[in-house]
Protein backbone atom coordinates (compact mmCIF):
# COMPACT_ATOMS: atom_id res chain seq x y z
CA UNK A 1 2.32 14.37 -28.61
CA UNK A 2 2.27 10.95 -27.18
CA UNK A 3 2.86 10.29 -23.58
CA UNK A 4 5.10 7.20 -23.06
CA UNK A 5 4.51 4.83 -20.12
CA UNK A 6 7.16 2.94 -18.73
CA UNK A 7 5.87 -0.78 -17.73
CA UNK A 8 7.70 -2.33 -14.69
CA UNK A 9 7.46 -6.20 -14.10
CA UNK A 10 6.95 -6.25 -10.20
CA UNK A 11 6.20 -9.98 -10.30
CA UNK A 12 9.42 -10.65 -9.02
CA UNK A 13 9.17 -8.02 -6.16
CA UNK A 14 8.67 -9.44 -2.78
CA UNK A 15 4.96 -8.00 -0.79
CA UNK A 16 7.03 -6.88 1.99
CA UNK A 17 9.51 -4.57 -0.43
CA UNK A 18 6.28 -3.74 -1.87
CA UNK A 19 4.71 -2.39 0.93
CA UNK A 20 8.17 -0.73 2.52
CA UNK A 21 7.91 1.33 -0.42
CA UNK A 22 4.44 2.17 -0.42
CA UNK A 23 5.27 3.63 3.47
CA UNK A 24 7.69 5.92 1.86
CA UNK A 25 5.13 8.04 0.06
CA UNK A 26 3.35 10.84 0.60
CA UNK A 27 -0.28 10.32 1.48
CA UNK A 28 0.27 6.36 3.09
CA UNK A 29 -0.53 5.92 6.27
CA UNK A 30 -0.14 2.37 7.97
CA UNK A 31 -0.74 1.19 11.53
CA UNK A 32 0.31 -2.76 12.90
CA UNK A 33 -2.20 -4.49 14.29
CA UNK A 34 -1.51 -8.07 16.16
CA UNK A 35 -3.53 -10.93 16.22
CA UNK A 36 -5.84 -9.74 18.63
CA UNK A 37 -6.03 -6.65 17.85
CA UNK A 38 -9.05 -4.82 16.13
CA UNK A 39 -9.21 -1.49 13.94
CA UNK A 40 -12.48 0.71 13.52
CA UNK A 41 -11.78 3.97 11.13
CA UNK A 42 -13.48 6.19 9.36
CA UNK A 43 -12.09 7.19 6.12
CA UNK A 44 -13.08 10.03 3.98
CA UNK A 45 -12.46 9.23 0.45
CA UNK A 46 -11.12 9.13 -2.40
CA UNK A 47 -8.95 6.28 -0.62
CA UNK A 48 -7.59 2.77 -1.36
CA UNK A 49 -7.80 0.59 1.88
CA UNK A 50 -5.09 -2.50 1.51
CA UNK A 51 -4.75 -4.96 3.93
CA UNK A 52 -1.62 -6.82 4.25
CA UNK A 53 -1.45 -10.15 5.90
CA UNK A 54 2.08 -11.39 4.63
């Protein structure tokens, strides 16, 4: 049996609906940080670390 996959254009998707889905699921975590603001974590992989500027 062959498994199907179902491609989605997200081209036309926006970064910030992008990312207010992303928050939705289980396993994101996400933290704001201002300008002046700085962030030192540890993080015990596997991970993905994004950073969003937008």
């Amino acid at each position: 049996m062959q498994d199907s996959v179902i491609k989605i254009d997200l081209t036309n998707i926006t970064t910030c609906e992008l990312h207010r889905e992303l928050l939705k699921r289980e396993g994101v975590q996400s933290c704001f940080l201002g300008p002046e603001d700085k962030l030192f974590q540890v993080v015990r992989g596997p991970a993905w670390v994004i950073v969003n500027r937008d």
